[in-house]
Structure formats: C-alpha cells, structure tokens
C-alpha atoms as a PDB file:
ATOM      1  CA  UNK A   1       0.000   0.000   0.000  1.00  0.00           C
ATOM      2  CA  UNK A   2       2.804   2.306   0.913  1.00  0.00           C
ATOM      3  CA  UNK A   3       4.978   1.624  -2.917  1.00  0.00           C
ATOM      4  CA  UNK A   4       1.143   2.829  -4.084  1.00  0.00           C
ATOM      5  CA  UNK A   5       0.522   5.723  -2.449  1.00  0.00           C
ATOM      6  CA  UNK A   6       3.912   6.880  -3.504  1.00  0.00           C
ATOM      7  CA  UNK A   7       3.312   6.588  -6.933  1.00  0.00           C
ATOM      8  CA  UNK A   8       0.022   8.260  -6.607  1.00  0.00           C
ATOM      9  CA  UNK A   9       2.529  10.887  -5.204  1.00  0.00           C
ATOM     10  CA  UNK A  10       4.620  10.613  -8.060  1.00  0.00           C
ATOM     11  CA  UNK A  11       2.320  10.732 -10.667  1.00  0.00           C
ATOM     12  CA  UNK A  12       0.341  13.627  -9.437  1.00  0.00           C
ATOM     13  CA  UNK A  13       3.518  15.737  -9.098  1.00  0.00           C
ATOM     14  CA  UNK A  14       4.394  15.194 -12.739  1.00  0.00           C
ATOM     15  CA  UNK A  15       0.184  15.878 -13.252  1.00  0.00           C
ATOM     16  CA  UNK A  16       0.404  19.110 -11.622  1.00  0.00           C
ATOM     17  CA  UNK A  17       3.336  20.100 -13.956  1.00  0.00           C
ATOM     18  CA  UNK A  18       1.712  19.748 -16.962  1.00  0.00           C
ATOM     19  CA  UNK A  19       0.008  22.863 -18.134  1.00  0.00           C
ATOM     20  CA  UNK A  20      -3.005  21.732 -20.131  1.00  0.00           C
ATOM     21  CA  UNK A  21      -3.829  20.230 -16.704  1.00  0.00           C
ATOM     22  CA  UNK A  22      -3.495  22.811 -14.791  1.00  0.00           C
ATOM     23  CA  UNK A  23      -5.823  25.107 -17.357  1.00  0.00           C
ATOM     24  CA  UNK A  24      -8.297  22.369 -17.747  1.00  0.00           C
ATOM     25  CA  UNK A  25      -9.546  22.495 -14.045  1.00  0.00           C
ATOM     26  CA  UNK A  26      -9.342  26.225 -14.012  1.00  0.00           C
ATOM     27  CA  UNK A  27     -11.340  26.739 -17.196  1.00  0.00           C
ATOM     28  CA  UNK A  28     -13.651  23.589 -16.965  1.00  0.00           C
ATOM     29  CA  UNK A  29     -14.845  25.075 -13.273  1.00  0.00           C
ATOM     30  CA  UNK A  30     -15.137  28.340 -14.284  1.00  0.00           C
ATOM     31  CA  UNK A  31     -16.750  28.243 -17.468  1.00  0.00           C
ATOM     32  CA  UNK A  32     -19.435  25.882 -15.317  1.00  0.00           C
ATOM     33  CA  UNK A  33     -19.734  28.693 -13.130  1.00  0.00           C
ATOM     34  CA  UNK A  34     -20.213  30.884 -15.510  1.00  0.00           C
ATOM     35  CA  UNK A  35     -22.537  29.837 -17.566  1.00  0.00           C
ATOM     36  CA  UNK A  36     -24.785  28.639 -14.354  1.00  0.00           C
ATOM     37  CA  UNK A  37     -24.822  32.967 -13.943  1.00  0.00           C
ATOM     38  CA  UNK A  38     -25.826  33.724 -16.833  1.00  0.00           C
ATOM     39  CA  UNK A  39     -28.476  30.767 -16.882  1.00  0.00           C
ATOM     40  CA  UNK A  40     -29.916  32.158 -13.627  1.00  0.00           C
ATOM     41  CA  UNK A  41     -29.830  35.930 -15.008  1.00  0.00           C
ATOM     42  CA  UNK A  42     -31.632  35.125 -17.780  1.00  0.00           C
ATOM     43  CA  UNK A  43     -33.849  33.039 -15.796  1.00  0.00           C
ATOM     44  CA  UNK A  44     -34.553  35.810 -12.721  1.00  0.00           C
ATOM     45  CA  UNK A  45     -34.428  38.989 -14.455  1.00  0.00           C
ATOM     46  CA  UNK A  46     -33.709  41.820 -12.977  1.00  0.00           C
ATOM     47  CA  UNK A  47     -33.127  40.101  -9.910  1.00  0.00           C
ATOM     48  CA  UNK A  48     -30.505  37.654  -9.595  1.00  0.00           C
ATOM     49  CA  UNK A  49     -31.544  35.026  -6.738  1.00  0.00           C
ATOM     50  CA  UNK A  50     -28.614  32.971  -5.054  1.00  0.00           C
ATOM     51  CA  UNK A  51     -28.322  29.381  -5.358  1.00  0.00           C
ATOM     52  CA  UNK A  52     -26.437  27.673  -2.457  1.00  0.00           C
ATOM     53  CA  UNK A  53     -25.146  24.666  -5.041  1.00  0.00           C
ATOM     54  CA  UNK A  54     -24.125  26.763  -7.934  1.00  0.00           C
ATOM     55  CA  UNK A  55     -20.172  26.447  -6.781  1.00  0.00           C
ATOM     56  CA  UNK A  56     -20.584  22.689  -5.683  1.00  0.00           C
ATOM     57  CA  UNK A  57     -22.010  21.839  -9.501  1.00  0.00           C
ATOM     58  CA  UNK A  58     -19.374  23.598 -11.294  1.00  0.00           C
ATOM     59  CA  UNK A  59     -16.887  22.043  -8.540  1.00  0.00           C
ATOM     60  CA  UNK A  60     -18.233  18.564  -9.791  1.00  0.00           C
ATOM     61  CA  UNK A  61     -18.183  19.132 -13.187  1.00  0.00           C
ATOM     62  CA  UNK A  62     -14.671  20.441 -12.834  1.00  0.00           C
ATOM     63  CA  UNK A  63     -13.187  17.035 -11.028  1.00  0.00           C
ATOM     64  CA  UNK A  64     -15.164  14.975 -13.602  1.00  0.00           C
ATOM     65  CA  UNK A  65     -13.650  16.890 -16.509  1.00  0.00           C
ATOM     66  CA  UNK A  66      -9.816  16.427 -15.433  1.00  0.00           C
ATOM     67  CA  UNK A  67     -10.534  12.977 -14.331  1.00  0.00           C
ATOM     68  CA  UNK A  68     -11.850  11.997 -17.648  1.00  0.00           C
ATOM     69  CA  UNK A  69      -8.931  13.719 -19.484  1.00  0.00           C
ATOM     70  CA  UNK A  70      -6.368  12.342 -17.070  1.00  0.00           C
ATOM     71  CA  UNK A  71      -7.509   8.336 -18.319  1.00  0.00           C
ATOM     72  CA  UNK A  72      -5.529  10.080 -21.981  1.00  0.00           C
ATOM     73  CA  UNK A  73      -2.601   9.659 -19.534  1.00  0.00           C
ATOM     74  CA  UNK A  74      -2.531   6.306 -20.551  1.00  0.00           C
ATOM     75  CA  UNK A  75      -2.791   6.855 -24.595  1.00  0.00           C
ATOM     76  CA  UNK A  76       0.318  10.007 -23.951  1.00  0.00           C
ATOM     77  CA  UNK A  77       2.235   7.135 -22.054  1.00  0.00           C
ATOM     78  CA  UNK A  78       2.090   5.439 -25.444  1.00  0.00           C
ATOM     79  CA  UNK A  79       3.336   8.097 -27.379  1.00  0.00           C
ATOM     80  CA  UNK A  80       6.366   8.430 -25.070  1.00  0.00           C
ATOM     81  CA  UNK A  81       7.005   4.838 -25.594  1.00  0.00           C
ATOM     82  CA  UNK A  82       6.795   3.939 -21.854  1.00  0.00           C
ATOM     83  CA  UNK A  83       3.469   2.431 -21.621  1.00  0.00           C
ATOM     84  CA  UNK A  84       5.480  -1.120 -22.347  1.00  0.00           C
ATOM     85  CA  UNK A  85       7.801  -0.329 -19.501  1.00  0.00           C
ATOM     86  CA  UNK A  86       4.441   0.172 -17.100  1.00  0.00           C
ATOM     87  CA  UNK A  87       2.864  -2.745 -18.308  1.00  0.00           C
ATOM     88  CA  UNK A  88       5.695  -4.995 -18.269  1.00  0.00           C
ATOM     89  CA  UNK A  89       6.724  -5.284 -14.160  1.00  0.00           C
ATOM     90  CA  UNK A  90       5.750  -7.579 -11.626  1.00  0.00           C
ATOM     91  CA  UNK A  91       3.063  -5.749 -10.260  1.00  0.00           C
ATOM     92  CA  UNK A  92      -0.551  -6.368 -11.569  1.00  0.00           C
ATOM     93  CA  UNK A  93      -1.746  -4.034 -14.698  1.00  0.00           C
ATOM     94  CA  UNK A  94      -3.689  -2.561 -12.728  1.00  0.00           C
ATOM     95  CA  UNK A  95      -1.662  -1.554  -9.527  1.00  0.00           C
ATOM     96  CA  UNK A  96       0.549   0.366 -12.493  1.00  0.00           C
ATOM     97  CA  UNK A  97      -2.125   1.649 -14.545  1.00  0.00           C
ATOM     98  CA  UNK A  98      -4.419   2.759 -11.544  1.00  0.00           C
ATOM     99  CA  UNK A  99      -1.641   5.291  -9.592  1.00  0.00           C
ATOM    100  CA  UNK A 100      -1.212   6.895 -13.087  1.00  0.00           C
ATOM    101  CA  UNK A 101      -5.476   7.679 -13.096  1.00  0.00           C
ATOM    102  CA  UNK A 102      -5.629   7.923  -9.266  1.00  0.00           C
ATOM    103  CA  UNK A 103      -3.559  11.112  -9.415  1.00  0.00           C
ATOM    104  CA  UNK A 104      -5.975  13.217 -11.880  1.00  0.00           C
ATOM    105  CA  UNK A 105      -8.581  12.129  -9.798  1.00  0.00           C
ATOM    106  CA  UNK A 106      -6.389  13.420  -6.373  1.00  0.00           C
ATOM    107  CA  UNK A 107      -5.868  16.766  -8.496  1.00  0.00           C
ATOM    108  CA  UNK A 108      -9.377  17.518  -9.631  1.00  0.00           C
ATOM    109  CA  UNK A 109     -10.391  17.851  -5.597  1.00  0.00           C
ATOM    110  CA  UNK A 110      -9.123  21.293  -6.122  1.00  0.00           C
ATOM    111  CA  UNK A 111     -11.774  22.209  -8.455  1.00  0.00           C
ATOM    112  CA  UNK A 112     -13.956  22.781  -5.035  1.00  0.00           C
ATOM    113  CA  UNK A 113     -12.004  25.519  -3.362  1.00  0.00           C
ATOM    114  CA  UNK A 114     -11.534  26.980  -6.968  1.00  0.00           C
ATOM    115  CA  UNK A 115     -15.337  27.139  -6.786  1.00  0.00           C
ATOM    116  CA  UNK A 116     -15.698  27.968  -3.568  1.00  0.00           C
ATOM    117  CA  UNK A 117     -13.444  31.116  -4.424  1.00  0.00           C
ATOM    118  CA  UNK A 118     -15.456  31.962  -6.968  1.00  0.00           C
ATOM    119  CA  UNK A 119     -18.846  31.782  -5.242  1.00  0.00           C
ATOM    120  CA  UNK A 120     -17.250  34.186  -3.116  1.00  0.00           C
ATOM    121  CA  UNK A 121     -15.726  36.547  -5.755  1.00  0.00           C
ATOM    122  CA  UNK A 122     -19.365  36.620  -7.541  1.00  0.00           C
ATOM    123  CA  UNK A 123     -21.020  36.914  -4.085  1.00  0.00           C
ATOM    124  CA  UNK A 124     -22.769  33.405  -4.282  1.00  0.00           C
ATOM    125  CA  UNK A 125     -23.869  31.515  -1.244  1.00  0.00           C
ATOM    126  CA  UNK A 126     -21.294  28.925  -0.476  1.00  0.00           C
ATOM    127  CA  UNK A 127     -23.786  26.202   0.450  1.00  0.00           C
ATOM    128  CA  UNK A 128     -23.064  23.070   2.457  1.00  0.00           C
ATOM    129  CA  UNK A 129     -21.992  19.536   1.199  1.00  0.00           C
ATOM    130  CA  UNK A 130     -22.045  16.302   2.862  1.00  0.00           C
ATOM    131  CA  UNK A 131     -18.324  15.638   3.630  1.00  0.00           C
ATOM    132  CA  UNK A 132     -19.057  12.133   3.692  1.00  0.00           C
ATOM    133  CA  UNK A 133     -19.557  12.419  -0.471  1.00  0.00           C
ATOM    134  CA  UNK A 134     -16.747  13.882  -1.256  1.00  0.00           C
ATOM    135  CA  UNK A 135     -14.195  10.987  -0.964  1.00  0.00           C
ATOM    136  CA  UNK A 136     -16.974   8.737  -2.468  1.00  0.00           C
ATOM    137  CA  UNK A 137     -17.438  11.233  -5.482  1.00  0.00           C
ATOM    138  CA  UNK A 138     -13.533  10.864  -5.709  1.00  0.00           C
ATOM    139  CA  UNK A 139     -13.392   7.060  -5.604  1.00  0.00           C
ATOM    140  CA  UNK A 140     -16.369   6.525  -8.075  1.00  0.00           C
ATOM    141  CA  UNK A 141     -14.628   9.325 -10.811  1.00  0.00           C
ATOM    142  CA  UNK A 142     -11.508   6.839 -10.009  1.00  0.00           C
ATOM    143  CA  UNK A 143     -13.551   3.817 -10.899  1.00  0.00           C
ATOM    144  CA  UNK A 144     -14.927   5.195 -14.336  1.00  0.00           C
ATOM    145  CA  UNK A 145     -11.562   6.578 -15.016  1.00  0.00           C
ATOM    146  CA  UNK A 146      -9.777   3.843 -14.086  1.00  0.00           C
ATOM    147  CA  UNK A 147     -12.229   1.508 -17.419  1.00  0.00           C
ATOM    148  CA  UNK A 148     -11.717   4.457 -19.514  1.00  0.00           C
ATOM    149  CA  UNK A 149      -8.010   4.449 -19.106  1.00  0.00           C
ATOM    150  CA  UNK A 150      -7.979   0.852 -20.017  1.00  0.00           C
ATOM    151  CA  UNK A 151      -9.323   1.426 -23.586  1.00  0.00           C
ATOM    152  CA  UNK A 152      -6.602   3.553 -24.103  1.00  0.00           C
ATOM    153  CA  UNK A 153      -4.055   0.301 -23.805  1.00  0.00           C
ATOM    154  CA  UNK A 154      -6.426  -1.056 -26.597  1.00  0.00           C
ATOM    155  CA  UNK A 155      -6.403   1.347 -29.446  1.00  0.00           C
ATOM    156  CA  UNK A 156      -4.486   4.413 -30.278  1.00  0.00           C
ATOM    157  CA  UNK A 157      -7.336   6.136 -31.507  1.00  0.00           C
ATOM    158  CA  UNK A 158      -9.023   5.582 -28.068  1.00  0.00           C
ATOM    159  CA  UNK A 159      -8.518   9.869 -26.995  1.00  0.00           C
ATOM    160  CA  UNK A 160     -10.386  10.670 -30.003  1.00  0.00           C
ATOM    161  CA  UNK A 161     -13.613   9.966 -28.306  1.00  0.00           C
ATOM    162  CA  UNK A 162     -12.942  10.702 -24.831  1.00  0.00           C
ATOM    163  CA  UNK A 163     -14.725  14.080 -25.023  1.00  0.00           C
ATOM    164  CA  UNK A 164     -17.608  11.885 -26.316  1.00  0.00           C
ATOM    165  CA  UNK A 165     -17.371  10.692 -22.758  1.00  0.00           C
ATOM    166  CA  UNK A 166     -17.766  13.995 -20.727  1.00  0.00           C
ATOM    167  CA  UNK A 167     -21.205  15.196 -21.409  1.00  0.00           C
ATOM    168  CA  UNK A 168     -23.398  11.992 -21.403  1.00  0.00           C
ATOM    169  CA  UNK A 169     -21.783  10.817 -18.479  1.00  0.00           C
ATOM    170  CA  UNK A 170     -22.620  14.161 -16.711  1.00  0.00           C
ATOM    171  CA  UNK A 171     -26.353  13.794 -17.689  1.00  0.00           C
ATOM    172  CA  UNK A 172     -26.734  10.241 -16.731  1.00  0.00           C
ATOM    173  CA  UNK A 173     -25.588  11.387 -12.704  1.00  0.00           C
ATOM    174  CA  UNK A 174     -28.377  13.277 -12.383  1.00  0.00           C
ATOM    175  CA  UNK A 175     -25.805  16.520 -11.617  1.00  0.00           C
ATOM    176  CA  UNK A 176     -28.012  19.086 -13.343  1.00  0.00           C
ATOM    177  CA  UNK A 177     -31.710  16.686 -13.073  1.00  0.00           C
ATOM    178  CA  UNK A 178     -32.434  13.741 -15.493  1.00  0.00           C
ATOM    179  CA  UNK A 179     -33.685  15.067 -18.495  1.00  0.00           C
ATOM    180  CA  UNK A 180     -35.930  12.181 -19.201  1.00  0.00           C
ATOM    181  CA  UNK A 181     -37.328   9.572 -16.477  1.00  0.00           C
ATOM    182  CA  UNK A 182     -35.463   6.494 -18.793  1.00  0.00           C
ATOM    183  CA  UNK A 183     -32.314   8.467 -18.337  1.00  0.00           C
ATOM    184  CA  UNK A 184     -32.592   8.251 -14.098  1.00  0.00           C
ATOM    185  CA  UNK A 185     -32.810   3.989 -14.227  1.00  0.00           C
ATOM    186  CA  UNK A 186     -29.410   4.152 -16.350  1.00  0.00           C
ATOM    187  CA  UNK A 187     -27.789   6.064 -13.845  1.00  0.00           C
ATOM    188  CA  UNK A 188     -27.836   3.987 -11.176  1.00  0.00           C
ATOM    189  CA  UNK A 189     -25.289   1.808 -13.117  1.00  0.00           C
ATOM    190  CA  UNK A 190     -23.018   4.489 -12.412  1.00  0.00           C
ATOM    191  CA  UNK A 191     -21.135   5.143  -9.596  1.00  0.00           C
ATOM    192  CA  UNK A 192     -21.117   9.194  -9.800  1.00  0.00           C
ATOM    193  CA  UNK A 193     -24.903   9.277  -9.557  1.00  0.00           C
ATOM    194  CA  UNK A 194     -25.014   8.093  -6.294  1.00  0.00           C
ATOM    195  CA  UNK A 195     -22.198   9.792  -5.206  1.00  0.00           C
ATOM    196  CA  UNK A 196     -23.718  13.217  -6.191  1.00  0.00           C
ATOM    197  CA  UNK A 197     -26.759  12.170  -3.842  1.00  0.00           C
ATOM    198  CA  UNK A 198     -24.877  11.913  -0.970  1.00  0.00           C
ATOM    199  CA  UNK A 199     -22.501  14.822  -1.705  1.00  0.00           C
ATOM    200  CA  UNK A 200     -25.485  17.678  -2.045  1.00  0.00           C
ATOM    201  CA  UNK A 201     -28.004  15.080   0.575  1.00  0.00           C
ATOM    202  CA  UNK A 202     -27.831  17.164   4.190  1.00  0.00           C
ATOM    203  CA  UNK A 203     -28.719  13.601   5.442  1.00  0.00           C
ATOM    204  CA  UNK A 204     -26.506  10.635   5.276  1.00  0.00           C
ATOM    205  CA  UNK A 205     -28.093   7.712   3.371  1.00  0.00           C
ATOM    206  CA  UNK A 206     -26.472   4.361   4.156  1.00  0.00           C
ATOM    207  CA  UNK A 207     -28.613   3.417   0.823  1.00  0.00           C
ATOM    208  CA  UNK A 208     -26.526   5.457  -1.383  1.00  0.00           C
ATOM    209  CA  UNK A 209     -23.302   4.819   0.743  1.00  0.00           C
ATOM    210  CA  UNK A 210     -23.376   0.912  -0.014  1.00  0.00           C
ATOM    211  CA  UNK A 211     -24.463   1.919  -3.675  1.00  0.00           C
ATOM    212  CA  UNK A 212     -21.767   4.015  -4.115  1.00  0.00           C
ATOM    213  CA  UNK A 213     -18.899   1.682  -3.066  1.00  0.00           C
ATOM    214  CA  UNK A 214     -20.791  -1.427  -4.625  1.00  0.00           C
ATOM    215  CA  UNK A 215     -21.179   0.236  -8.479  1.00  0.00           C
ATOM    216  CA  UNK A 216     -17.420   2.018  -7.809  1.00  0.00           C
ATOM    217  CA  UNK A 217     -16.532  -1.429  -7.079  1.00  0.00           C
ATOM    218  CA  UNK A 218     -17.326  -3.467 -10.142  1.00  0.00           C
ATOM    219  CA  UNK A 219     -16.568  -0.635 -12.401  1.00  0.00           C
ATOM    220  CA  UNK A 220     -12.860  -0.980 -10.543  1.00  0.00           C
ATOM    221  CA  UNK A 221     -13.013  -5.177 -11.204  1.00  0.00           C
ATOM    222  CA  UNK A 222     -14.169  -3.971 -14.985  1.00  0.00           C
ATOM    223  CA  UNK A 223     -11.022  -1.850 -15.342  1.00  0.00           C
ATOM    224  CA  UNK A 224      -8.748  -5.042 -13.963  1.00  0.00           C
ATOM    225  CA  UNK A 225     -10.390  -7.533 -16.264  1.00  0.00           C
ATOM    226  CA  UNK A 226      -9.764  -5.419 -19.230  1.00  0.00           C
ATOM    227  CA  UNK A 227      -6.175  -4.774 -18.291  1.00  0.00           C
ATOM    228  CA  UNK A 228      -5.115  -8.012 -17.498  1.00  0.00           C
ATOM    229  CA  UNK A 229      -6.951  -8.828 -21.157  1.00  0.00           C
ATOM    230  CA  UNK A 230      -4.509  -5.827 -22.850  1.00  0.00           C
ATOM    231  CA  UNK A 231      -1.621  -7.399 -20.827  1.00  0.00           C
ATOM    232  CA  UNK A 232      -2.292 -10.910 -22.339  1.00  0.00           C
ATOM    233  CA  UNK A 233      -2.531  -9.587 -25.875  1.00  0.00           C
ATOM    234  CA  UNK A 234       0.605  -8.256 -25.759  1.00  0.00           C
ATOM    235  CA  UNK A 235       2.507 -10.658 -23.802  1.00  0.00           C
ATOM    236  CA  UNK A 236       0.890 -14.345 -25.308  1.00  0.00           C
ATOM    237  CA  UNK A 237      -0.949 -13.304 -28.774  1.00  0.00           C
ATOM    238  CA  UNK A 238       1.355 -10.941 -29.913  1.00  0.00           C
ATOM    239  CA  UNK A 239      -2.223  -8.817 -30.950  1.00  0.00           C
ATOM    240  CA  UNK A 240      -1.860  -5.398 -28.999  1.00  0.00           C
ATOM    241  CA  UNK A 241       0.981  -2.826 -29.758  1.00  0.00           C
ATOM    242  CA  UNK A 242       1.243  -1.380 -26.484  1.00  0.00           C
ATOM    243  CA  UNK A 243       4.740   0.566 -27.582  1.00  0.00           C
END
C-alpha cells in the first residue's frame, strides 16, 4: 500500500506540472460557473436570486472533466514509448495503470475551493456539502476513469472519443436533473450518480453509501479484467501494440 501511495505521489507531481492540466480544471470550473450565472440571469431577471449549489455543480463538473482527461494519460504514455515499460513489471496491470489515473482524480479535488473562491468573488452563497460524499465522489470518478483508461491500452485512436465521454456521463448522474425519467434507471449503473446524492443530501443515506462503493466497485473489477486482457494480448498473442 505504501509503494502505491507513492506513486500516486509521483504521478500527481508530474500531473500538476503539466500545463493543459493545470488550465483544464481552471477553465472547466469556471466556465461551469459561468454559464450557471448567466443561466440564472436570464432566468430571474432583474433580480438575480442565489443558489447555495451553484459552486458545488461547477466544482463537480470540474473534477469529472480532469478525471476523464487524465484516463488520456494512458494513450500520452504510449506516445512516449513507456506504456510497455508500465505494463511490463511484476506488479498487476492494474496496480501500475491505476496510480497513473488515481492522481488526476487526487488533483481535480481542487476544483472545489476553486469554486468555492469563486462563489465568493461573484457573491454566491457557499452552500453546504455532505463531507461524507466527497471521498466517495472521488473514488467513483476513479472507478470510471480507471475503465476508460484501459481502452486507451487497446487502441491508439481511443482519446479521439474521450470528449464523447464527458457530457453523457454528466447527464446520466443526475448533476443538473435527469432530463428524461429512462435516463434516471441508467444512472444507477453508475457510480457518480449516487455519489452526487450523498454529496449535495444534508442527510446521510447508508442506501446510497453501499451503492456508491458497490457500483465504484465493479466498475474498478471492470477496469482489472480489461487490463489483465490488454496485458495478455501483448505478452501471449502478440495482438496489442502497447509501444
């Protein structure tokens, strides 16, 4: 567990070093912000009425957006030639795949005091979250990460479509209301929809708790099925180019 954790550390110091990173959570949470403003303006004219989870939305939507970008980790590892070198150790595919993921999810946490600060610049309420969902919003954007970063050891045209990922994804949690009642059933196959419930939930729900870690859970065995599956093409049929 320690040799882990320190190349979680590792990985999110090179993370943090990387502009386009650094930009994405800045821009992703404040455009959110933003554009949450303006919806409200337009909406409350010529009064503009606070909303206490304005900054906790675009906070959300800000994590979710670097930890979906930080699976193309995996596919830039490729480029540099190293992703054979990660693959290729003693440890499981996943213990090296999932501290390279695990560290754009530890990053995107800061998304909430970037929102926070802004709720405050824009004088916006700063309304309360559970504290209990934010480490469970954390491990379930790990767990969808973690199966996205896989298909990037599959293909290397994989980070074409990861934006396709972004928006559906952020629809099916229920973040901003289901759009359609078809839509809500769908999400509970994914872990972020429960873990928004308990995040913005004043109450604690033991319900969405056990949800939570159960969905986060398989989507985590998911991701370790399909690596050891890359790892076996490229080791015994010779059929994935992970170099």
């Amino acid at each position: 567990m320690i040799s882990v954790m320190r190349m979680v550390w590792f990985h999110l110091r090179q993370f943090a070093r990387v502009g386009y990173f650094v930009g994405l959570l800045v821009s992703s949470t404040t455009s959110m912000f933003l554009l949450q403003l303006l919806a409200m303006r337009a909406a409350t004219r010529p009064i503009l009425s606070p909303d206490p989870q304005l900054w906790a939305r675009a906070a959300l939507v800000g994590m979710w957006s670097v930890c979906t970008v930080s699976a193309g980790m995996i596919g830039f590892q490729r480029m540099q030639g190293t992703l054979v070198h990660v693959l290729f150790s003693p440890r499981s595919p996943i213990v090296t795949l999932g501290p390279i993921v695990a560290a754009g999810s530890c990053f995107g946490i800061l998304s909430f005091p970037l929102a926070a600060g802004l709720a405050v610049v824009f004088h916006q309420p700063v309304g309360a979250i559970n504290g209990f969902g934010l480490p469970l919003y954390w491990l379930a954007c790990l767990s969808v990460s973690v199966v996205v970063a896989t298909t990037f050891v599959f293909t290397r045209n994989a980070i074409a479509y990861e934006p396709l990922l972004l928006v559906p994804m952020i629809v099916l949690s229920g973040m901003f209301g289901s759009p359609l009642p078809q839509l809500a059933a769908v999400g509970w196959v994914i872990p972020t929809s429960h873990a928004i419930t308990v995040l913005t939930t004043p109450n604690i729900d033991p319900g969405r708790i056990v949800a939570t870690l159960a969905v986060s859970a398989a989507w985590l065995a998911s991701g370790g099925w399909l690596a050891r599956i890359a790892l076996r093409r490229a080791t015994v049929a010779g059929t994935l180019e992970v170099a």
